[in-house]
C-alpha atoms as a PDB file:
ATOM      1  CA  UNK A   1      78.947 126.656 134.825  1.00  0.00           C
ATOM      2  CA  UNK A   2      76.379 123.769 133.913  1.00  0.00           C
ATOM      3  CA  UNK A   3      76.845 122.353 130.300  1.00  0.00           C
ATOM      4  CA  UNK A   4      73.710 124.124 129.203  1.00  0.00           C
ATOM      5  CA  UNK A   5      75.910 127.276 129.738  1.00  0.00           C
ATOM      6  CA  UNK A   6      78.552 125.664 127.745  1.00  0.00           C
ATOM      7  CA  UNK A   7      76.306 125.191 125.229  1.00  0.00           C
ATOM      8  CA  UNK A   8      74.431 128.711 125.036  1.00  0.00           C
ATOM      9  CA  UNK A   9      77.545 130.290 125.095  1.00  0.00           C
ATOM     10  CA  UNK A  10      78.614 128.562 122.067  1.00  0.00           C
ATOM     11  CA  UNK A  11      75.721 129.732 120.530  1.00  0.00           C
ATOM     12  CA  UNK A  12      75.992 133.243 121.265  1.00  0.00           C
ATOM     13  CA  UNK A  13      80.100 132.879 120.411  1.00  0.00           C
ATOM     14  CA  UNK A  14      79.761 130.464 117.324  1.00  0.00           C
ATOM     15  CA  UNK A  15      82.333 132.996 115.859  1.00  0.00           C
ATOM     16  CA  UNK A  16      84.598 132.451 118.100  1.00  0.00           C
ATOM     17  CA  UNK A  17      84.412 128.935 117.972  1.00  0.00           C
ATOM     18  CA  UNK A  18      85.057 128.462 114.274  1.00  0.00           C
ATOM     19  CA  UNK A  19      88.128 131.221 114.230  1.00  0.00           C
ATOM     20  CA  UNK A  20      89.263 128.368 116.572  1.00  0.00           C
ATOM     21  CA  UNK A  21      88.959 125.505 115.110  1.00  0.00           C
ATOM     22  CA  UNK A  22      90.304 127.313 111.455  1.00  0.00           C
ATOM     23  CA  UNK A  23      93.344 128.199 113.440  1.00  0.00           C
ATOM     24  CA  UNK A  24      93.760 124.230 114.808  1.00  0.00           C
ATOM     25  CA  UNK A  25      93.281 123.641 111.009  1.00  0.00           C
ATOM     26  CA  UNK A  26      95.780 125.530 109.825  1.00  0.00           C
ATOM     27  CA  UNK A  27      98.105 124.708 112.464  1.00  0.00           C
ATOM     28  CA  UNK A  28      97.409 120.844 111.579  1.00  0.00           C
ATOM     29  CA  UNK A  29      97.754 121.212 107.606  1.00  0.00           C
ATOM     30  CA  UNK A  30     101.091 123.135 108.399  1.00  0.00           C
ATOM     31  CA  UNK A  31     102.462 120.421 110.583  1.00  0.00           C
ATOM     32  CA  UNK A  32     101.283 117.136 109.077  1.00  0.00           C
ATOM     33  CA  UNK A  33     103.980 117.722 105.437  1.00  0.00           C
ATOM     34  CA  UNK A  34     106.486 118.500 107.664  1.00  0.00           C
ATOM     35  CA  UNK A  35     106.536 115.190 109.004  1.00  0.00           C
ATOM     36  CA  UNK A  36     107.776 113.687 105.790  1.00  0.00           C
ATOM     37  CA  UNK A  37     111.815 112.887 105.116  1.00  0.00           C
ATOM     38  CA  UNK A  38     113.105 111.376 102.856  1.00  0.00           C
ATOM     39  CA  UNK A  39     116.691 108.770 102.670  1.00  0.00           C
ATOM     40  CA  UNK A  40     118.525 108.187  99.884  1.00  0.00           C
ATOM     41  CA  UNK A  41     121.350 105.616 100.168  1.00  0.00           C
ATOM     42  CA  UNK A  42     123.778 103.618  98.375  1.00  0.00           C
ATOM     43  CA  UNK A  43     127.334 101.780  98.345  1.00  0.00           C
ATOM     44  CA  UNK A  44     130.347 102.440  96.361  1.00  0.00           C
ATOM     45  CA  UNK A  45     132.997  99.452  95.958  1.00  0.00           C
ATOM     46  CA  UNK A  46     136.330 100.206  94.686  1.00  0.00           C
ATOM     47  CA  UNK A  47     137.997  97.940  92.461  1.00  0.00           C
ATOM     48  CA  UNK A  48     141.304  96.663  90.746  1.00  0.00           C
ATOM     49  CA  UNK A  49     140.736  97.222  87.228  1.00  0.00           C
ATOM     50  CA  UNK A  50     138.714  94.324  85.569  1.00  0.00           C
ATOM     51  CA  UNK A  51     138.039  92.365  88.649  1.00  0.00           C
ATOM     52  CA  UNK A  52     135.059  92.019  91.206  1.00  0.00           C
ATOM     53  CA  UNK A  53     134.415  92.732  94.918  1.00  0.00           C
ATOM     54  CA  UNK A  54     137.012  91.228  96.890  1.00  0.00           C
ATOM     55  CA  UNK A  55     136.188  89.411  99.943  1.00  0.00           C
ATOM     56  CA  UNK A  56     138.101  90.044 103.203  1.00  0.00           C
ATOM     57  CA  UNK A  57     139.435  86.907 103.076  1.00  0.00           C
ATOM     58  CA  UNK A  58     141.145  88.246  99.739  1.00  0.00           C
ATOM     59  CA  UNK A  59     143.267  90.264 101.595  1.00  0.00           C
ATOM     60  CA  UNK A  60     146.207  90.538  98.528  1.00  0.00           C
ATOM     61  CA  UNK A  61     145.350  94.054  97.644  1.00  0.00           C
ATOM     62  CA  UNK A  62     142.479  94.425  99.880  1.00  0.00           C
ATOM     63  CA  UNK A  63     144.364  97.196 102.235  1.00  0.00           C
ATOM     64  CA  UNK A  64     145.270  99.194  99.310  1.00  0.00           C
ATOM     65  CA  UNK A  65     141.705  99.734  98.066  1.00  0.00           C
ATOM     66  CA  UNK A  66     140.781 100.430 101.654  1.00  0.00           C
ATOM     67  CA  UNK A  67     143.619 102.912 101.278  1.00  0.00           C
ATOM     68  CA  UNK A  68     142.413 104.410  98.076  1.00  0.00           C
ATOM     69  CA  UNK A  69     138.603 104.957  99.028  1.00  0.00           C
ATOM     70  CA  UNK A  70     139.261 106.457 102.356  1.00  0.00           C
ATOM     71  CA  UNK A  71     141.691 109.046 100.193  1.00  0.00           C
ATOM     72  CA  UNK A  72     138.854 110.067  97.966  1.00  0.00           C
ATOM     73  CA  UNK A  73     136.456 110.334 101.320  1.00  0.00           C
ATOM     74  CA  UNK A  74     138.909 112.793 102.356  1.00  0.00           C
ATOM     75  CA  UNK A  75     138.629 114.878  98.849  1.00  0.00           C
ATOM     76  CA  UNK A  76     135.362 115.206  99.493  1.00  0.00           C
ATOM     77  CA  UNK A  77     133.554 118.147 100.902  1.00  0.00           C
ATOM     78  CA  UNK A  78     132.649 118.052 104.604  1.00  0.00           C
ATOM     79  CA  UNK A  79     129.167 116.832 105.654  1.00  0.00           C
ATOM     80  CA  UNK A  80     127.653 117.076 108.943  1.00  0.00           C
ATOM     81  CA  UNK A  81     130.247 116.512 111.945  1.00  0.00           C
ATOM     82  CA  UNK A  82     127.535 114.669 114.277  1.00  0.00           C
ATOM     83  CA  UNK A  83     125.961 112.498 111.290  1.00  0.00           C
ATOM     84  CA  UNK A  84     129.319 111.481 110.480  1.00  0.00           C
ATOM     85  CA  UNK A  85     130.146 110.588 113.913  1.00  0.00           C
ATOM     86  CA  UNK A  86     126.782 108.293 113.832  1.00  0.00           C
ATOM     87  CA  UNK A  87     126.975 106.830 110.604  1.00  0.00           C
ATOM     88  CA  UNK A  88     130.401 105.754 110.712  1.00  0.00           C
ATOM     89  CA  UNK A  89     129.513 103.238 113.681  1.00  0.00           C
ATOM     90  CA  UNK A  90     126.209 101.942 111.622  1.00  0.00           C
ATOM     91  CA  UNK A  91     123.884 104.829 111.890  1.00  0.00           C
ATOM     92  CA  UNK A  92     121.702 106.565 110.322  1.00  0.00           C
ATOM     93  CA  UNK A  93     120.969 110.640 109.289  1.00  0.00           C
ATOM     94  CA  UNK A  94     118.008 110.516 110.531  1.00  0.00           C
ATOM     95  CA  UNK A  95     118.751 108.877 113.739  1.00  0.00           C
ATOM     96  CA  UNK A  96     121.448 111.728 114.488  1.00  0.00           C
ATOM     97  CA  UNK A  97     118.505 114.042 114.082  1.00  0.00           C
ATOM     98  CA  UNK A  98     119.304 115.704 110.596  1.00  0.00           C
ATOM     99  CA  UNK A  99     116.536 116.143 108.411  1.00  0.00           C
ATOM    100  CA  UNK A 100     118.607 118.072 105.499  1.00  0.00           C
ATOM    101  CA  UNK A 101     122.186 117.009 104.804  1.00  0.00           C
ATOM    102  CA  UNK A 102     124.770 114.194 103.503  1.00  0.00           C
ATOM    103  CA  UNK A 103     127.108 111.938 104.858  1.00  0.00           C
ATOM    104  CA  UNK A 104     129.805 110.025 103.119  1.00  0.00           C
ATOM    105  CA  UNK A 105     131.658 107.287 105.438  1.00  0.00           C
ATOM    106  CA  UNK A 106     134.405 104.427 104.915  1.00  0.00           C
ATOM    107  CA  UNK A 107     131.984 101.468 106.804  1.00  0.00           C
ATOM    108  CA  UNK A 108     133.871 100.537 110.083  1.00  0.00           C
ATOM    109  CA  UNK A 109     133.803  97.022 110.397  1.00  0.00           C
ATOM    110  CA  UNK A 110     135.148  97.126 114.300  1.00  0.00           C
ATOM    111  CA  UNK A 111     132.546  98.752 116.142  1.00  0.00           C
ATOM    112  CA  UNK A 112     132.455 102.119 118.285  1.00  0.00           C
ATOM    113  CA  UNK A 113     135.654 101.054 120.544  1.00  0.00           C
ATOM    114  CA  UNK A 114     138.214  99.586 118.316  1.00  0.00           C
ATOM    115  CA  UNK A 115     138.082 100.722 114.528  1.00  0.00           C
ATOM    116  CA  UNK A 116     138.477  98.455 112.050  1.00  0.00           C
ATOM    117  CA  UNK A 117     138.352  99.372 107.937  1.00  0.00           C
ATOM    118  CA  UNK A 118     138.431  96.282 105.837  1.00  0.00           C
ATOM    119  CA  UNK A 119     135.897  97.422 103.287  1.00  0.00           C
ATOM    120  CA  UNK A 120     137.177  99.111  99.962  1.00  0.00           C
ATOM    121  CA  UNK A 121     134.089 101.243  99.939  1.00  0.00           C
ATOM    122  CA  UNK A 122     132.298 103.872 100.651  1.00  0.00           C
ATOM    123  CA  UNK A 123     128.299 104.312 102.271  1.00  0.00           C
ATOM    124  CA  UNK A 124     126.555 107.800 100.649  1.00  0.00           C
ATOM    125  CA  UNK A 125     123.131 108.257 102.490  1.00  0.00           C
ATOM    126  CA  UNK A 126     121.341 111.584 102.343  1.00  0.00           C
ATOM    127  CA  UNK A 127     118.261 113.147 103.656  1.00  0.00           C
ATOM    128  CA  UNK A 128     116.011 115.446 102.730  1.00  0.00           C
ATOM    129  CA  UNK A 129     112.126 116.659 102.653  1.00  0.00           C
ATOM    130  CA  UNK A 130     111.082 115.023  99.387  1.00  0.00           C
ATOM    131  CA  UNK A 131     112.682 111.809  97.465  1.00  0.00           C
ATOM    132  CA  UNK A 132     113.527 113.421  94.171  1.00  0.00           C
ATOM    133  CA  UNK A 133     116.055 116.101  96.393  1.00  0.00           C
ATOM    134  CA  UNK A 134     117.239 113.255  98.346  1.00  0.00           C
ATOM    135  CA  UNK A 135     117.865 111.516  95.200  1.00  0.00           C
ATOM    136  CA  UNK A 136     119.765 114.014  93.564  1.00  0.00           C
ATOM    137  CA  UNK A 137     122.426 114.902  96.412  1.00  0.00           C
ATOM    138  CA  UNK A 138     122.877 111.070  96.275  1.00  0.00           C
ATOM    139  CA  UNK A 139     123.423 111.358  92.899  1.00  0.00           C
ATOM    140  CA  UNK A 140     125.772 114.600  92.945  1.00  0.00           C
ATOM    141  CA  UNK A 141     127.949 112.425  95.148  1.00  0.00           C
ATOM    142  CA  UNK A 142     128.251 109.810  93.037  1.00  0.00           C
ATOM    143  CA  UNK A 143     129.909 111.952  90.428  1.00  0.00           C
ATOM    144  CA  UNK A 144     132.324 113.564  92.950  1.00  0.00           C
ATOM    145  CA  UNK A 145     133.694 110.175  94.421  1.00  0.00           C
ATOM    146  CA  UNK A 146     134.332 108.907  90.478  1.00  0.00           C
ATOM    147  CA  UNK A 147     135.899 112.769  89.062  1.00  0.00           C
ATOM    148  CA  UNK A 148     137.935 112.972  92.603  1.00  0.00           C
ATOM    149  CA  UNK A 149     138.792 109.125  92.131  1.00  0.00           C
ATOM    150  CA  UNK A 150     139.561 109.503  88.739  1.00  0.00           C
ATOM    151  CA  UNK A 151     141.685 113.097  89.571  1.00  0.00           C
ATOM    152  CA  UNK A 152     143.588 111.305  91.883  1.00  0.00           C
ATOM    153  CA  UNK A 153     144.843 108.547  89.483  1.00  0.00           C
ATOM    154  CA  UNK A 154     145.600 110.846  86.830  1.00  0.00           C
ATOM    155  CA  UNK A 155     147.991 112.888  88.674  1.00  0.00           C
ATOM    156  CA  UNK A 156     149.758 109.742  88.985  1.00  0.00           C
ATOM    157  CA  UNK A 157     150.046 109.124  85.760  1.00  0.00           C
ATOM    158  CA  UNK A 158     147.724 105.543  85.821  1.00  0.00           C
ATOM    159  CA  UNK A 159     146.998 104.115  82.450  1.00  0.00           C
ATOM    160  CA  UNK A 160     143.226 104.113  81.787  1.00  0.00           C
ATOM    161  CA  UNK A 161     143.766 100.108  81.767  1.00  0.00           C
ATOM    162  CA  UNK A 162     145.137 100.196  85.006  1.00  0.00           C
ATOM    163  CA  UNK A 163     143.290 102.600  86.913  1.00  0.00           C
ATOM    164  CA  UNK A 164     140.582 101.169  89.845  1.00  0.00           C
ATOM    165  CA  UNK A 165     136.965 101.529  88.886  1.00  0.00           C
ATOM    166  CA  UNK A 166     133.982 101.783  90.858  1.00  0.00           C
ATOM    167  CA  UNK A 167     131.157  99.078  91.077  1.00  0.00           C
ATOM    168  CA  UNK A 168     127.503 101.572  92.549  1.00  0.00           C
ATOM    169  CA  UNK A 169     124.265  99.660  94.172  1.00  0.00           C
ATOM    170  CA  UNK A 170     121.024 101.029  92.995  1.00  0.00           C
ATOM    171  CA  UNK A 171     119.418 103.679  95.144  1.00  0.00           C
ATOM    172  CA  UNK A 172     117.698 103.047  97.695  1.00  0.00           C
ATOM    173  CA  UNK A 173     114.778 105.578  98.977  1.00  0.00           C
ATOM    174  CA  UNK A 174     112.938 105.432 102.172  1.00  0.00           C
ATOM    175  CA  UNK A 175     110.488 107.518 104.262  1.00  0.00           C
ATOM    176  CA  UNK A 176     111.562 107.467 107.225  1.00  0.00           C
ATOM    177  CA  UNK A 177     109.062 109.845 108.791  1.00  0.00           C
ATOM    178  CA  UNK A 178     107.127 108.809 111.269  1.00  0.00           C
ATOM    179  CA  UNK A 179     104.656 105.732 110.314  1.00  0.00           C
ATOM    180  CA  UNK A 180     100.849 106.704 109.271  1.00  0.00           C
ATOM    181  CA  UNK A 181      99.238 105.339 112.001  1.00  0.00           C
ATOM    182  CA  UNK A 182     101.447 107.560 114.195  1.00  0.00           C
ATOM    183  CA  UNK A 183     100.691 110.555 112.204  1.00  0.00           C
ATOM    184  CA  UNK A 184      96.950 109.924 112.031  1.00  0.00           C
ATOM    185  CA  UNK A 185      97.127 109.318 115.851  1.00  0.00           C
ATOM    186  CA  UNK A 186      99.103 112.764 115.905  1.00  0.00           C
ATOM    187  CA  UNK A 187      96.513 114.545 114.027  1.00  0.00           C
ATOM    188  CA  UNK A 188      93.299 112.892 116.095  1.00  0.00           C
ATOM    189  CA  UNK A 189      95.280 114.310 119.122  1.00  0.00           C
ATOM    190  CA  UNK A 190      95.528 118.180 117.621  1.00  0.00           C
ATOM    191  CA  UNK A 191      92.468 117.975 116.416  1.00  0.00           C
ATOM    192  CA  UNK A 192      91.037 117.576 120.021  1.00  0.00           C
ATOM    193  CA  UNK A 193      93.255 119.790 121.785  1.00  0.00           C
ATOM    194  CA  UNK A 194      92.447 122.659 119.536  1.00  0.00           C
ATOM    195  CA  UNK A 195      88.587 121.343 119.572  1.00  0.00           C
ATOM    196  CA  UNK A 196      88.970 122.250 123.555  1.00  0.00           C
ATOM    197  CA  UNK A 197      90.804 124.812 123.300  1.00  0.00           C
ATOM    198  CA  UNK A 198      88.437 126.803 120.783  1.00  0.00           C
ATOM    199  CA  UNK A 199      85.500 125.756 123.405  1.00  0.00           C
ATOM    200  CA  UNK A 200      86.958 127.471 126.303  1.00  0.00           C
ATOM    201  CA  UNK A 201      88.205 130.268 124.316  1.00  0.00           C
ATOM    202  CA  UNK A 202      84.846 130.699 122.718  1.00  0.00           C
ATOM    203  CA  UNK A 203      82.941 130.190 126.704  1.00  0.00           C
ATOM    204  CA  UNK A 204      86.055 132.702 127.732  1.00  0.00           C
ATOM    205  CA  UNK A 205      85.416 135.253 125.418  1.00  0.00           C
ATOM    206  CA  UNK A 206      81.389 135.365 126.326  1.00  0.00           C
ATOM    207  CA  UNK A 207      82.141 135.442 129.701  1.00  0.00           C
ATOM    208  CA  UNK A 208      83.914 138.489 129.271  1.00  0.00           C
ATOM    209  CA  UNK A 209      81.731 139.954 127.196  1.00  0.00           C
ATOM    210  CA  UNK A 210      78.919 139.146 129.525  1.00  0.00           C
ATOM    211  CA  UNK A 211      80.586 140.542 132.271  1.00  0.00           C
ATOM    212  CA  UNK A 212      80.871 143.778 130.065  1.00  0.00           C
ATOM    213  CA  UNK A 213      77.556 144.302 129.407  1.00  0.00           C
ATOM    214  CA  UNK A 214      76.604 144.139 132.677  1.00  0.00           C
ATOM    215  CA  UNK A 215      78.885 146.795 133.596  1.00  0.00           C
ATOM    216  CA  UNK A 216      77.367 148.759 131.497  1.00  0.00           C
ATOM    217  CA  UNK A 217      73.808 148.306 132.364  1.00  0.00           C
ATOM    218  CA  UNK A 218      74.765 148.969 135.718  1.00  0.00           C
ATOM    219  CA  UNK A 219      76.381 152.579 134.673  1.00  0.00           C
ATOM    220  CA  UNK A 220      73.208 152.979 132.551  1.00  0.00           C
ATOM    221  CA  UNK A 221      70.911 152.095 135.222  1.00  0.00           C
ATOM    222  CA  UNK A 222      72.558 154.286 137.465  1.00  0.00           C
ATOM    223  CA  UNK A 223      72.815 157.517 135.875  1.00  0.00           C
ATOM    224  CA  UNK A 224      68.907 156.669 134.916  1.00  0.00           C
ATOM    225  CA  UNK A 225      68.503 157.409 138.581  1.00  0.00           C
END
């Protein structure tokens, strides 16, 4: 087939073309939002009632703030078993491959082989398809870490005065979808698959048609004779 077939074929089959190429658009307009997510992350430091971040070198009642936050990261509610797993050797949620979840960790300071905790706080990232949902599970977490912190000192009787306190970074919010360029290269690339594809289904579909209607001249020919 020369391209002046191609081309008269098209012609004949322009409706088949554009179904084509309004199916790659659809297809395109469906995938390119999904590409989005959103991280939301921030710190919590736990500390003695009217002090500051200690310092590891401060190591007086370092251990028992290290102590007390990894107790209130147990009251919390599970998150994700594999993103917890990553995160809790310096990775991320979206690295593990969630795209909708939470993951509280106590920062481990020793690496993947020999676990060290000599941080009194806890890391809160979360992930999700737009910033303000992201956002808000951050910020849901934020009030269970004080209420459980807070719980937990009260059943022991701590004076307000004496009770440890939390010190929360601002929130942080990235996209950490993939980068424009890569999703305008991703959308080029659809675009010209489905441009091909829509040609040979158009060319395919006039073909058969063709073929067709020359079956049925033949069966009209012959019953003329």
């Amino acid at each position: 087939m020369t391209v002046a077939d191609v081309v008269r074929a098209l012609v004949r089959r322009w409706y088949a073309l554009v179904a084509g190429l309004c199916l790659t658009a659809l297809v395109g307009a469906s995938v390119v939002p999904g590409q989005h997510l959103y991280t939301a992350r921030t710190s919590v430091v736990f500390l003695w009632p009217g002090s500051v971040s200690l310092s590891r070198t401060e190591d007086g009642g370092l251990g028992a703030l290290v102590n007390f936050a990894a107790m209130v990261r147990w009251g919390l509610a599970e998150d994700d078993g594999q993103a917890l797993a990553s995160a809790s050797f310096g990775g991320t949620l979206a690295g593990a491959g969630v795209r909708n979840g939470y993951t509280v960790v106590l920062p481990n300071s020793g690496g993947q082989w020999s676990q060290t905790y000599d941080q009194p706080e806890l890391a809160v990232e979360a992930v999700a398809a737009s910033p303000d949902r992201a956002r808000s599970e951050v910020q849901s977490l934020l009030q269970q870490i004080d209420s459980f912190a807070a719980l937990l000192q009260a059943r022991q009787n701590v004076p307000l005065v004496s009770r440890v306190t939390t010190s929360t970074a601002s929130i942080a919010i990235d996209d950490t979808g993939v980068s424009t360029s890569t999703r305008i290269r991703g959308i080029l690339g659809l675009a010209a698959l489905g441009l091909l594809l829509s040609i040979l289904g158009a060319v395919s579909f006039d073909r058969v048609l063709c073929r067709a209607s020359s079956r049925a001249d033949r069966r009209r020919g012959n019953h003329a004779v």
